[in-house]
Protein backbone atom coordinates (compact mmCIF):
# COMPACT_ATOMS: atom_id res chain seq x y z
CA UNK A 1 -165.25 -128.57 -3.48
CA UNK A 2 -163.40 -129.76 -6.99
CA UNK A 3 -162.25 -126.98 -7.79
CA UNK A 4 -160.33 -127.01 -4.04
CA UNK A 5 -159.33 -129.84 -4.60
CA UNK A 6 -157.53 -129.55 -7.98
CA UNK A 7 -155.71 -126.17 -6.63
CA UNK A 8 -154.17 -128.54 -3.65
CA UNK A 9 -153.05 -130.76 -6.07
CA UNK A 10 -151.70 -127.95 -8.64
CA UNK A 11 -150.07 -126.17 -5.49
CA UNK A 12 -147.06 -129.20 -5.77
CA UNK A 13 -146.61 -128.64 -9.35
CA UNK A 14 -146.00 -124.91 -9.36
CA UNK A 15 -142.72 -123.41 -9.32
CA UNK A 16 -141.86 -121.79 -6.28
CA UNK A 17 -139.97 -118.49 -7.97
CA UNK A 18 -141.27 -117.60 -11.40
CA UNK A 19 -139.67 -115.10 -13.64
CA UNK A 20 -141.64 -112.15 -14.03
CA UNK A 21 -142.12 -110.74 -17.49
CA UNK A 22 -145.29 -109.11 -19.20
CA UNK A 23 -146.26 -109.16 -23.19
CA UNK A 24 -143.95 -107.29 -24.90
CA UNK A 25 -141.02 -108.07 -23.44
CA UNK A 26 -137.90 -109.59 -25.26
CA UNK A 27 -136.84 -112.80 -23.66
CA UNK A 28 -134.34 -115.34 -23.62
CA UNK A 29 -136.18 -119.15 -22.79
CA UNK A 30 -133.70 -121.21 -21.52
CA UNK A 31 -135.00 -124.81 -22.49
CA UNK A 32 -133.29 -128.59 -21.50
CA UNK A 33 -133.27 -130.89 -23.96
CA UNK A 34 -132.70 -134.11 -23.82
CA UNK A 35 -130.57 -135.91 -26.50
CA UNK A 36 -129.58 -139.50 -25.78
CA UNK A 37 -128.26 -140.03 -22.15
CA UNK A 38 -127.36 -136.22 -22.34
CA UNK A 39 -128.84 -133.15 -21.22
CA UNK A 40 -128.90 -129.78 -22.51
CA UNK A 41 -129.69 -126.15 -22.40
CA UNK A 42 -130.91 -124.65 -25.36
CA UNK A 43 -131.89 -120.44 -25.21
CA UNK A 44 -134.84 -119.30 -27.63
CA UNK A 45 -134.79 -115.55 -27.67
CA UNK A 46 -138.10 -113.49 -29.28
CA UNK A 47 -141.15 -111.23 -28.20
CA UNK A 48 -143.74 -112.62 -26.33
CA UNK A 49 -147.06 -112.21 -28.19
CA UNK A 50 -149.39 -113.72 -25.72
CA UNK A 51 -150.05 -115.18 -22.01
CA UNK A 52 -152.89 -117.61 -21.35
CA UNK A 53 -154.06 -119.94 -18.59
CA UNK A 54 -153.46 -119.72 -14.92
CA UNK A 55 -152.14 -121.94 -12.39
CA UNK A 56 -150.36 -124.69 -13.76
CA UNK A 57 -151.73 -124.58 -17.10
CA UNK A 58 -150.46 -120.93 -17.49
CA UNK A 59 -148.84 -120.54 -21.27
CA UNK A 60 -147.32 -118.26 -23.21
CA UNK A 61 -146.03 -117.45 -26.51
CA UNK A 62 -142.53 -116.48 -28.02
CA UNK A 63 -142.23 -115.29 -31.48
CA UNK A 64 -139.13 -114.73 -33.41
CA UNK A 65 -137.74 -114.20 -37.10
CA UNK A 66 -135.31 -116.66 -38.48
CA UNK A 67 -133.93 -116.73 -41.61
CA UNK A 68 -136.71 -114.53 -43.18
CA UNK A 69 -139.68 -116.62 -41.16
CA UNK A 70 -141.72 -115.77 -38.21
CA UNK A 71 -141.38 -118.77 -35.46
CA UNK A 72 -143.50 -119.08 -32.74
CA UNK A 73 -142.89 -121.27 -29.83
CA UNK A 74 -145.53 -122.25 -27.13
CA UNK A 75 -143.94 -122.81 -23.12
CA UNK A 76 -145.69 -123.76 -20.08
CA UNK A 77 -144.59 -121.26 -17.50
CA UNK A 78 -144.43 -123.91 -14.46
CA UNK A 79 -142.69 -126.80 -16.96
CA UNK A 80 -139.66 -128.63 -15.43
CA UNK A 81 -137.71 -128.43 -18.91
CA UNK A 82 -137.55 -124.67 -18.31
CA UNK A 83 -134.42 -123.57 -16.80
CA UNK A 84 -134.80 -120.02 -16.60
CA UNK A 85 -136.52 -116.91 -18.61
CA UNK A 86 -134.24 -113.57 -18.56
CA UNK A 87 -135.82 -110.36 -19.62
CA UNK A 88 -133.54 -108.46 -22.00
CA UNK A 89 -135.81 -105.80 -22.95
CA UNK A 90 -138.98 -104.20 -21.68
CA UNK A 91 -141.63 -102.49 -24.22
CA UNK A 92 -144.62 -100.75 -24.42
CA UNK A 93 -147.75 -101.99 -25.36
CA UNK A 94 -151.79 -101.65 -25.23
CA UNK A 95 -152.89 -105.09 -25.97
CA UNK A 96 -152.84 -108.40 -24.16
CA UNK A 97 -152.01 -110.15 -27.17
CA UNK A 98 -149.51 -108.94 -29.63
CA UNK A 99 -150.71 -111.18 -32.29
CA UNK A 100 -150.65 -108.31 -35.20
CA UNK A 101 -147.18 -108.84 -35.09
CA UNK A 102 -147.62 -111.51 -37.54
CA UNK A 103 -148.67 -109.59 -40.27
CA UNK A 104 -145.74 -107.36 -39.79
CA UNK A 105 -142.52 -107.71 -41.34
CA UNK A 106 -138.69 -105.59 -41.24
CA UNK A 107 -138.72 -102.30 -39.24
CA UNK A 108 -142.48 -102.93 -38.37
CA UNK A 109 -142.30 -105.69 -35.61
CA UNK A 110 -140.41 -103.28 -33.85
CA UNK A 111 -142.07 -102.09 -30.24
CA UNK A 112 -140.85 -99.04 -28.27
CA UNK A 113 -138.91 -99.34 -25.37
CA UNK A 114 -140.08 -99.13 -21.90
CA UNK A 115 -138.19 -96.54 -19.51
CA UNK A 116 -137.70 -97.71 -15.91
């Protein structure tokens, strides 16, 4: 009966059209941010490494490399402050969770392309 319950209320918080993507892919986040009385969109690009969760609680995880370091970035899939998520690439993997990646560094992180 709870559990029925929660889903009703969970069904008005969920976006209605979701970007599809899968781990692996190369993505570009488009995030608002809010500074001051303005608004603003603000793109982080990277791999995702990892999807957890379901219904509105559904995560998942972008990593990137600036400047030498690996950054990792945790979004709620069904959040308000995201805009958008546009796949650029597609890869090929054989794990759910790509977190190996952080050990990697240079040509390594690398993953091969999916064909379509």
């Amino acid at each position: 009966m709870s559990q029925k319950l929660l889903q009703l209320v969970e069904q008005s918080s969920l976006k209605p059209n979701v970007d599809t993507f899968d781990i692996g892919d190369t993505v570009d986040v488009h995030t608002k941010i809010q500074e001051g009385n303005k608004e603003r969109i603000q793109i982080f690009n990277g791999t995702v490494i990892a999807k957890s969760g379901s219904g509105t609680r559904e995560m998942f995880v972008v990593r990137r490399i600036v400047a030498g370091e690996g950054v990792e970035r945790k979004f709620p899939l069904h959040s308000p402050k995201i805009e958008k998520i546009e796949v650029k690439r597609r890869s090929v993997v054989r794990r759910a969770k790509l977190y190996f990646l952080r050990d990697r560094t240079g040509k390594a992180v690398r993953l091969k392309e999916r064909r379509v």
